[in-house]
C-alpha atoms as a PDB file:
ATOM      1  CA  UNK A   1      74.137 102.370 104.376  1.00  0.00           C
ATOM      2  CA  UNK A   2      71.589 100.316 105.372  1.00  0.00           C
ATOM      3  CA  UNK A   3      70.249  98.918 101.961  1.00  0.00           C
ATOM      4  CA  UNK A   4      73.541  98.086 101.329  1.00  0.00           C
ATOM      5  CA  UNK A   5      74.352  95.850 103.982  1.00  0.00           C
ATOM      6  CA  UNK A   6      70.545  94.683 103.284  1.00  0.00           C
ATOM      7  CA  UNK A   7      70.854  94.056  99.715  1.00  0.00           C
ATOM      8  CA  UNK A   8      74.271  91.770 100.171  1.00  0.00           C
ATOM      9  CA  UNK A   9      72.103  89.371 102.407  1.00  0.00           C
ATOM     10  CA  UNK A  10      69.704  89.195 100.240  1.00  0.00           C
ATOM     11  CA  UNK A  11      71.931  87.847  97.656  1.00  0.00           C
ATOM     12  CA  UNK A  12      73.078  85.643  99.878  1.00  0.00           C
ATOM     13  CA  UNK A  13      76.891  86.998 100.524  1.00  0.00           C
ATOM     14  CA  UNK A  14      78.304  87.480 103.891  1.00  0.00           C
ATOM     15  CA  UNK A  15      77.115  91.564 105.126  1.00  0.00           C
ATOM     16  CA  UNK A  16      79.637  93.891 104.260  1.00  0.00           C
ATOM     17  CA  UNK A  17      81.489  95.989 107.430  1.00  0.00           C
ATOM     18  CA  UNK A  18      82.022  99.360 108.013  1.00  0.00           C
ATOM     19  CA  UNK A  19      85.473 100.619 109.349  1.00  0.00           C
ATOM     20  CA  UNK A  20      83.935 100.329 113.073  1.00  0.00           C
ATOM     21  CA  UNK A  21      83.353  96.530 112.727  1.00  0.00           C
ATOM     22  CA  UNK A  22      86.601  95.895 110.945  1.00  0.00           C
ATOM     23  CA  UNK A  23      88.350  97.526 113.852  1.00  0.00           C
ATOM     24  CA  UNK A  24      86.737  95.388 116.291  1.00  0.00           C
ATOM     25  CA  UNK A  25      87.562  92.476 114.609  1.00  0.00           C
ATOM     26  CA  UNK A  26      91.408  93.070 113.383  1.00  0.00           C
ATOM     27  CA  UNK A  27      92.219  95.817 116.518  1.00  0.00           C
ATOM     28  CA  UNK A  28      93.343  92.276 118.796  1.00  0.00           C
ATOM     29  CA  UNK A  29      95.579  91.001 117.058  1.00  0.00           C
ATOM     30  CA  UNK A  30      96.626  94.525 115.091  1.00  0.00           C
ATOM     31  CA  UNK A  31      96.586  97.420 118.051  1.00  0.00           C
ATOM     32  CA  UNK A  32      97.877 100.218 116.379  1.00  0.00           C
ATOM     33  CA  UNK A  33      95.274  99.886 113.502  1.00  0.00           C
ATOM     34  CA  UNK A  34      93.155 103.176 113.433  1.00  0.00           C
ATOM     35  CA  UNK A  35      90.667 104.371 110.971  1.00  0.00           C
ATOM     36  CA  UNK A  36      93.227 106.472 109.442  1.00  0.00           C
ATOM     37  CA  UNK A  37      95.305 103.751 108.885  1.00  0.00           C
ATOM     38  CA  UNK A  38      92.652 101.778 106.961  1.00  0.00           C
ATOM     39  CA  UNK A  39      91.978 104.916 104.529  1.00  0.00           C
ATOM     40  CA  UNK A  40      95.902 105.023 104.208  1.00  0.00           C
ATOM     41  CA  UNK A  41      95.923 101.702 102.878  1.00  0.00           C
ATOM     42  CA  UNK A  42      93.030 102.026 100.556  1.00  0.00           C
ATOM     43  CA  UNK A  43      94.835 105.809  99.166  1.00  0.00           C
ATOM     44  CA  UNK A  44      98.085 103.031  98.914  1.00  0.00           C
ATOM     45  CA  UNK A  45      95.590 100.791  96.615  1.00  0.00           C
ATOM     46  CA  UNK A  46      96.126  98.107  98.721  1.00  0.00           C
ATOM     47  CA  UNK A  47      92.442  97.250  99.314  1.00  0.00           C
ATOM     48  CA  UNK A  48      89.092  98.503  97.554  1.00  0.00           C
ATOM     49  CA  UNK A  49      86.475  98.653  99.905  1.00  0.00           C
ATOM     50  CA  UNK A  50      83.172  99.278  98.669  1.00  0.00           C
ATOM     51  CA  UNK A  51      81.158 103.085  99.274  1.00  0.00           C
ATOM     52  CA  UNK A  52      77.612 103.583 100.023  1.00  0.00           C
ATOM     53  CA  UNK A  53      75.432 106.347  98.173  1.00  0.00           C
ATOM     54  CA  UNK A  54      76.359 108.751 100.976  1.00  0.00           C
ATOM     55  CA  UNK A  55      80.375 108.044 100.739  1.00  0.00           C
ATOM     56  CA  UNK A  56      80.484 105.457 103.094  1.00  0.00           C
ATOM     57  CA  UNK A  57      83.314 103.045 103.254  1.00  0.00           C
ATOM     58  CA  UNK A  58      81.915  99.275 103.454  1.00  0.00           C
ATOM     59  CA  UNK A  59      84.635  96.000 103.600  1.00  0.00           C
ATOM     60  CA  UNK A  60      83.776  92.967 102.172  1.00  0.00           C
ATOM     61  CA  UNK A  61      85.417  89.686 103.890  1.00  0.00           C
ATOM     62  CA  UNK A  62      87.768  89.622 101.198  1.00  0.00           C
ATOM     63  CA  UNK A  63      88.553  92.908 102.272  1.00  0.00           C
ATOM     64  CA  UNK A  64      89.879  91.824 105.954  1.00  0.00           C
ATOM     65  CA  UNK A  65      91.259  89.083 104.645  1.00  0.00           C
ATOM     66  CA  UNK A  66      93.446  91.130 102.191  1.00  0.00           C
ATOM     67  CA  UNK A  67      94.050  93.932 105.468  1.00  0.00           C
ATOM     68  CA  UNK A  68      94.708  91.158 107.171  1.00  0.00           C
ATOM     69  CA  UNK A  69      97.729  90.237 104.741  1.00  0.00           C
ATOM     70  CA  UNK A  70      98.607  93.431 104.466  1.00  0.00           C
ATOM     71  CA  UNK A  71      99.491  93.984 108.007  1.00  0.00           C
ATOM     72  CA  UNK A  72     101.096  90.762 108.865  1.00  0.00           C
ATOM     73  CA  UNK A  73     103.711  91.021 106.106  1.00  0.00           C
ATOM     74  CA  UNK A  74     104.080  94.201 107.496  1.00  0.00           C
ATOM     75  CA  UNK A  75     104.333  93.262 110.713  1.00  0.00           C
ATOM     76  CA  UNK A  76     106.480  89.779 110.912  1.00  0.00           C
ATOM     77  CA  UNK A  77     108.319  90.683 107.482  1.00  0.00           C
ATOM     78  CA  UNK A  78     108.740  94.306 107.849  1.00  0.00           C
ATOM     79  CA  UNK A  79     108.199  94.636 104.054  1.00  0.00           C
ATOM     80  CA  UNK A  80     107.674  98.516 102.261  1.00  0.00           C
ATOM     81  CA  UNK A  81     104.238  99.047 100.831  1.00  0.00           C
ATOM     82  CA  UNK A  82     105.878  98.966  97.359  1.00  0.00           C
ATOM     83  CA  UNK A  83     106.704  94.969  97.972  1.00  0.00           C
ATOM     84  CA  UNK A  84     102.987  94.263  99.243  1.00  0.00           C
ATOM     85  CA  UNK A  85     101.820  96.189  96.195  1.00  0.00           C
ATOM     86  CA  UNK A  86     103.307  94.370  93.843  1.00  0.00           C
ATOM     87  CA  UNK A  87     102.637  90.918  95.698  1.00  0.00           C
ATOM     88  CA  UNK A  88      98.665  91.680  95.960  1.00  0.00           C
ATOM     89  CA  UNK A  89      98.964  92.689  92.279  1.00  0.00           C
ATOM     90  CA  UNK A  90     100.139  89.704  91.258  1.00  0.00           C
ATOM     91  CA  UNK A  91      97.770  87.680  93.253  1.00  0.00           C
ATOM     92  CA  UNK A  92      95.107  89.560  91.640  1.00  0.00           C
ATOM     93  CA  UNK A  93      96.224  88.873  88.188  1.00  0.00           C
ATOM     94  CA  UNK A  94      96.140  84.984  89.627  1.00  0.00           C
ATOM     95  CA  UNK A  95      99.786  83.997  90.087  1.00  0.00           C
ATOM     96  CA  UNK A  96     100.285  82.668  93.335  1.00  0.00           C
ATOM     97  CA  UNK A  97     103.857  84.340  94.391  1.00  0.00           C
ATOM     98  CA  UNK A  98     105.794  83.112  97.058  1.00  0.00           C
ATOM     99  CA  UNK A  99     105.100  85.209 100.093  1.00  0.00           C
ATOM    100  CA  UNK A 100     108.219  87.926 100.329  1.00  0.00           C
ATOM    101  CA  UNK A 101     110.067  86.729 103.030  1.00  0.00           C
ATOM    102  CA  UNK A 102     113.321  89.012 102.601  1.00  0.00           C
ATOM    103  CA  UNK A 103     113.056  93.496 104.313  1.00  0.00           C
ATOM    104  CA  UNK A 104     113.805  95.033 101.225  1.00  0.00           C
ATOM    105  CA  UNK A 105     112.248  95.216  97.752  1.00  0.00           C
ATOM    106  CA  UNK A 106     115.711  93.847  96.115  1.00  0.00           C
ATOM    107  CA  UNK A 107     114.714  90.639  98.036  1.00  0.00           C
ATOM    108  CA  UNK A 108     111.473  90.061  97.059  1.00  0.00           C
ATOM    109  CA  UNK A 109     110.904  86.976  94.903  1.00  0.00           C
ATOM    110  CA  UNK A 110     108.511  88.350  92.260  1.00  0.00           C
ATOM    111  CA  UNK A 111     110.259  91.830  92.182  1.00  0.00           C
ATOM    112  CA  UNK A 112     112.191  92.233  88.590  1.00  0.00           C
ATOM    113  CA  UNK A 113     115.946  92.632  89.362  1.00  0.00           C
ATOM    114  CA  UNK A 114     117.290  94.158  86.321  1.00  0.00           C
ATOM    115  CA  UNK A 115     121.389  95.032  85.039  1.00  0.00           C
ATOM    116  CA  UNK A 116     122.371  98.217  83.989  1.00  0.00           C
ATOM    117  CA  UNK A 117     121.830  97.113  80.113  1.00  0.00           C
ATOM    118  CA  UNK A 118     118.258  95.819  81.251  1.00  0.00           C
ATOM    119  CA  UNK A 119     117.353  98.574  82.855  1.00  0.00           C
ATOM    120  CA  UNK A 120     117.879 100.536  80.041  1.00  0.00           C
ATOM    121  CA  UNK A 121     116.582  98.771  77.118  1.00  0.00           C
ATOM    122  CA  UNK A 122     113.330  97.623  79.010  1.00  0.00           C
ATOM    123  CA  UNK A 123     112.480 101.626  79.954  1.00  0.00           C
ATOM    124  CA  UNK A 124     113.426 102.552  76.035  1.00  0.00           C
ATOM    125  CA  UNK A 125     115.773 104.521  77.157  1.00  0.00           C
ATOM    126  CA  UNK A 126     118.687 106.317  75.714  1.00  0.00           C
ATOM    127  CA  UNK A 127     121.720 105.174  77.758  1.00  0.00           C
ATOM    128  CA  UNK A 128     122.733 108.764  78.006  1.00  0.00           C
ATOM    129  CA  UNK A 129     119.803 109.230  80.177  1.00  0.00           C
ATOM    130  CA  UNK A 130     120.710 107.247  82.665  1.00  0.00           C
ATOM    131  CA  UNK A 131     123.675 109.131  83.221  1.00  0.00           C
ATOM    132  CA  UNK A 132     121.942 111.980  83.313  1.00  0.00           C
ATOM    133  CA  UNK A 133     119.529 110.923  85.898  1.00  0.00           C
ATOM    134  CA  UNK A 134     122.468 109.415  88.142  1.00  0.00           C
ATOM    135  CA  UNK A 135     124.451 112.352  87.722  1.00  0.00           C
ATOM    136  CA  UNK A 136     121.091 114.862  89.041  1.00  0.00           C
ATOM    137  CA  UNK A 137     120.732 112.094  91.916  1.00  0.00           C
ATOM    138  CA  UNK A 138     117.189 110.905  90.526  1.00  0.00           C
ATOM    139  CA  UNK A 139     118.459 107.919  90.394  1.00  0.00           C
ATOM    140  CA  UNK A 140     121.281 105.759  92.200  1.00  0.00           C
ATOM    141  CA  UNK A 141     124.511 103.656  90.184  1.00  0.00           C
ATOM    142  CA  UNK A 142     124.100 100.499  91.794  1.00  0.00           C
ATOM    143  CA  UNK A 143     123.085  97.484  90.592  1.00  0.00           C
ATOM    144  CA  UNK A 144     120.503  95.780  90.222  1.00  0.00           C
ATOM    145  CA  UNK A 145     117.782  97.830  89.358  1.00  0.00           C
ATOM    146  CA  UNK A 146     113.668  97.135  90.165  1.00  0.00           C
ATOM    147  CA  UNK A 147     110.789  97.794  89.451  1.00  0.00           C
ATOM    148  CA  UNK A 148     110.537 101.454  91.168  1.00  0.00           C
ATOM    149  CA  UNK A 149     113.445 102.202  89.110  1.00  0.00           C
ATOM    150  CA  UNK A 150     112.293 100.991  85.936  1.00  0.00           C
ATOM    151  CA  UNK A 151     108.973 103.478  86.806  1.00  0.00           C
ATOM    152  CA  UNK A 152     111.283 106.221  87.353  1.00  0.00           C
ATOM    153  CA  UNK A 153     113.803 106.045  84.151  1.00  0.00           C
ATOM    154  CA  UNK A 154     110.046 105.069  81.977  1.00  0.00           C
ATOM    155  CA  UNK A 155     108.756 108.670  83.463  1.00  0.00           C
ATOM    156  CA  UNK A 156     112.302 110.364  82.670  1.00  0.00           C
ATOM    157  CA  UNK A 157     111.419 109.244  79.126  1.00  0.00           C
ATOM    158  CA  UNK A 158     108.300 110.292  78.438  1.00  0.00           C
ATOM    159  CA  UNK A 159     109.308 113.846  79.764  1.00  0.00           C
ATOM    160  CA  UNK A 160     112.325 113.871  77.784  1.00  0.00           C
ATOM    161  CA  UNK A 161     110.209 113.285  74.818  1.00  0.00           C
ATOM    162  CA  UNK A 162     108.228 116.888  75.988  1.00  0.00           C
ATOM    163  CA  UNK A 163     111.757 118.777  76.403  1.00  0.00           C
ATOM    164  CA  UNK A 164     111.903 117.982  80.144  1.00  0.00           C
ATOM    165  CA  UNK A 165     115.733 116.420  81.055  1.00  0.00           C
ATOM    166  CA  UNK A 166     117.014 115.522  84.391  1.00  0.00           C
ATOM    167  CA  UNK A 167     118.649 118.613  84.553  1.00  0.00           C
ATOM    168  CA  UNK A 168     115.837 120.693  84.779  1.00  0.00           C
ATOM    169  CA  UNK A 169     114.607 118.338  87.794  1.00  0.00           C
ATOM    170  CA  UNK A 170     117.783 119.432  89.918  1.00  0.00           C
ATOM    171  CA  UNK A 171     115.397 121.259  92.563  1.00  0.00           C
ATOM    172  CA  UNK A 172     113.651 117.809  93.019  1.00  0.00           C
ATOM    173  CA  UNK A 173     116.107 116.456  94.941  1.00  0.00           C
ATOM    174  CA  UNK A 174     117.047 119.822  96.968  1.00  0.00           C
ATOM    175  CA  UNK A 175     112.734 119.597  97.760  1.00  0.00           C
ATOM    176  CA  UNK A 176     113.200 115.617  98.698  1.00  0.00           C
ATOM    177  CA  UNK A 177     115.883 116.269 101.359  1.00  0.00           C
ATOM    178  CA  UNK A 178     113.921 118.476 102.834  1.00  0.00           C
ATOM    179  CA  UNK A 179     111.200 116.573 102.981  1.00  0.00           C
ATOM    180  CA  UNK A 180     112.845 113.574 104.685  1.00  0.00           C
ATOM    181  CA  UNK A 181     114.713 116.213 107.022  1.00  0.00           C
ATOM    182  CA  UNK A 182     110.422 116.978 108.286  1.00  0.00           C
ATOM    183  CA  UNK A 183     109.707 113.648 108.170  1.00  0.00           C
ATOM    184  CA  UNK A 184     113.050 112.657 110.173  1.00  0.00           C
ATOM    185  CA  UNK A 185     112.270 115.195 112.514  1.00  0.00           C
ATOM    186  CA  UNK A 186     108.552 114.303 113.006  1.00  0.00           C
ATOM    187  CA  UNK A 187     109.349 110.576 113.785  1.00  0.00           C
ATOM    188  CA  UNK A 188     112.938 111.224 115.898  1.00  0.00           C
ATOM    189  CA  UNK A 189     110.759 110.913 119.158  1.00  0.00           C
ATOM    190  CA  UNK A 190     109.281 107.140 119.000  1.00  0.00           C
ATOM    191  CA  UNK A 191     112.505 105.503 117.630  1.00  0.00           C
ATOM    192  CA  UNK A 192     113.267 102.105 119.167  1.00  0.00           C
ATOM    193  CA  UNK A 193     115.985 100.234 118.791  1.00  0.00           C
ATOM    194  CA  UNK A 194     114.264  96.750 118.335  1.00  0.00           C
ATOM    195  CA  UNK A 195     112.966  95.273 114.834  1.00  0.00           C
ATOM    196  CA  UNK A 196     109.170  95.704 115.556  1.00  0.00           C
ATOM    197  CA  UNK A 197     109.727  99.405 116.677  1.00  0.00           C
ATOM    198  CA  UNK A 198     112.145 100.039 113.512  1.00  0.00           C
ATOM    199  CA  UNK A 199     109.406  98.680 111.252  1.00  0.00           C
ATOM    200  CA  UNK A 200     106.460 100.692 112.651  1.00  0.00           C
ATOM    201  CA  UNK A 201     108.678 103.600 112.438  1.00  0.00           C
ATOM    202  CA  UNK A 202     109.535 102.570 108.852  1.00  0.00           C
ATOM    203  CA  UNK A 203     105.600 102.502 108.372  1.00  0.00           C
ATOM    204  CA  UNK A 204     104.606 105.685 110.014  1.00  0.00           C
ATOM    205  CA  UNK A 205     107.456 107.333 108.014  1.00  0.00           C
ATOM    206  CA  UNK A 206     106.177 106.183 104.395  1.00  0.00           C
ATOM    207  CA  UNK A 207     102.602 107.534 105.874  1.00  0.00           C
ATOM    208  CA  UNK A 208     104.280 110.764 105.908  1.00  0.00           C
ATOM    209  CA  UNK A 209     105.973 110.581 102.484  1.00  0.00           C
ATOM    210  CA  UNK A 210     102.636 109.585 101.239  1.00  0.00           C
ATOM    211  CA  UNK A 211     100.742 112.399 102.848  1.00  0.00           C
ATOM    212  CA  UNK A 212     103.357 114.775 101.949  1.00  0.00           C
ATOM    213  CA  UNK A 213     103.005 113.357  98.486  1.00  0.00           C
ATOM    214  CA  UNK A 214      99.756 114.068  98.512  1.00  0.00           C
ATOM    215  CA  UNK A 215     100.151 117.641  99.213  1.00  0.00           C
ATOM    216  CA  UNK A 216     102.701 118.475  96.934  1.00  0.00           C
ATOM    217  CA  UNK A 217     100.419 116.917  93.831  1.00  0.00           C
ATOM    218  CA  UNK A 218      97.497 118.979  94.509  1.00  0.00           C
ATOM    219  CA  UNK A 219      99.464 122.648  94.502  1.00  0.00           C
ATOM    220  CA  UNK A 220     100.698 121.521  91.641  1.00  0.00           C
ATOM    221  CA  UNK A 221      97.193 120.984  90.219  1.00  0.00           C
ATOM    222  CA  UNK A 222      96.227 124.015  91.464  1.00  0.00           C
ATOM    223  CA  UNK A 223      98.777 125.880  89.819  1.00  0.00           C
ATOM    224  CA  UNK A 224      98.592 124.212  86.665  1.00  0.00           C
ATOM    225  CA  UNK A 225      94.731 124.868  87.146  1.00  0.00           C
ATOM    226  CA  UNK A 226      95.777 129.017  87.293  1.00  0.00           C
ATOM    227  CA  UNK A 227      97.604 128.462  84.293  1.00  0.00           C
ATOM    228  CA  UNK A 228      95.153 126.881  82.239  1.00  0.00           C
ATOM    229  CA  UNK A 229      92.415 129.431  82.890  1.00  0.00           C
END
């Protein structure tokens, strides 16, 4: 850890921080961050800090600045992960969007807002499929359509094309309401009724999701692992 921070002033650059100092530094204006929040957002891909030989996480400035970003849109625009992700994306591919000013994703200015038709033909999709997936809940009627649901009709087709329809994904949905039946349960106690509290609730319930997310794609690696053997 320490020839790290050594070899970055040596070349000049501002030293890079470990989670401690960024704490210190964004913890005033940012209370509830925690360490744990700061590996959430880098698990999100929503910053890249840096590791040392022995594992170490290590922030560059750019690094606060982007946590920074990250937590005020959160914060004074109570925007999902999934609209910061996609506006950090495209400031890395250098656009420079307009900062999301709206509390959904359908209101995000560089989020994709697609018709039925557009939807369809921009997944390669056969229209039947979409049917299929509405009618097995995966996915919802209404239009207009984003970007999350162009990811989830693209994924319906490639498992079609390996036999798996929406049918055979019934049980998904059964598993996802019970899911959000935990995570309702878990969060029930520190529900407020004004914005801010509503949008750290929002936050600390897609921390769940993700967490539970994470669980439920390692059994399944582990069984697939059994299988494979």
């Amino acid at each position: 850890m320490p020839g790290l921070a050594a070899a970055t002033n040596a070349s000049g650059s501002a030293p890079l921080l470990g989670i401690g100092q960024v704490l210190a530094r964004l913890q005033p204006e940012f209370p509830d961050l925690t360490p744990s929040k700061l590996r959430f957002l880098e698990e999100q891909q929503l910053v890249f800090p840096a590791r040392t030989a022995a594992g170490y996480r290590k922030f560059s400035t750019a690094d606060v600045e982007r946590i920074t970003l990250v937590l005020s849109m959160q914060r004074d625009h109570y925007l999902p992960l999934k609209v910061i992700r996609a506006h950090l994306e495209a400031i890395d591919a250098g656009d420079t969007p307009a900062l999301p000013g709206a509390t959904d994703a359908r209101g995000f200015l560089g989020a994709r807002r697609l018709s039925r038709d557009e939807l369809i033909a921009t997944a390669k999709a056969p229209r039947g499929l979409l049917d299929d997936a509405v009618a097995m809940s995966l996915m919802t009627s209404a239009e207009p359509y984003d970007d999350e649901d162009l990811r989830v009709l693209e994924s319906l087709v490639a498992l079609r094309d390996v036999g798996i329809e929406p049918r055979h994904l019934r049980s998904l949905r059964a598993a996802a309401e019970r899911e959000a039946a935990l995570i309702e349960r878990a969060i029930a106690p520190s529900r407020r009724s004004d914005a801010a509290g509503r949008a750290r609730v929002s936050e600390h319930a897609a921390e769940l999701a993700a967490r539970l997310e994470c669980v439920r794609a390692e059994v399944v690696r582990a069984t697939l692992a059994k299988l494979v053997r």
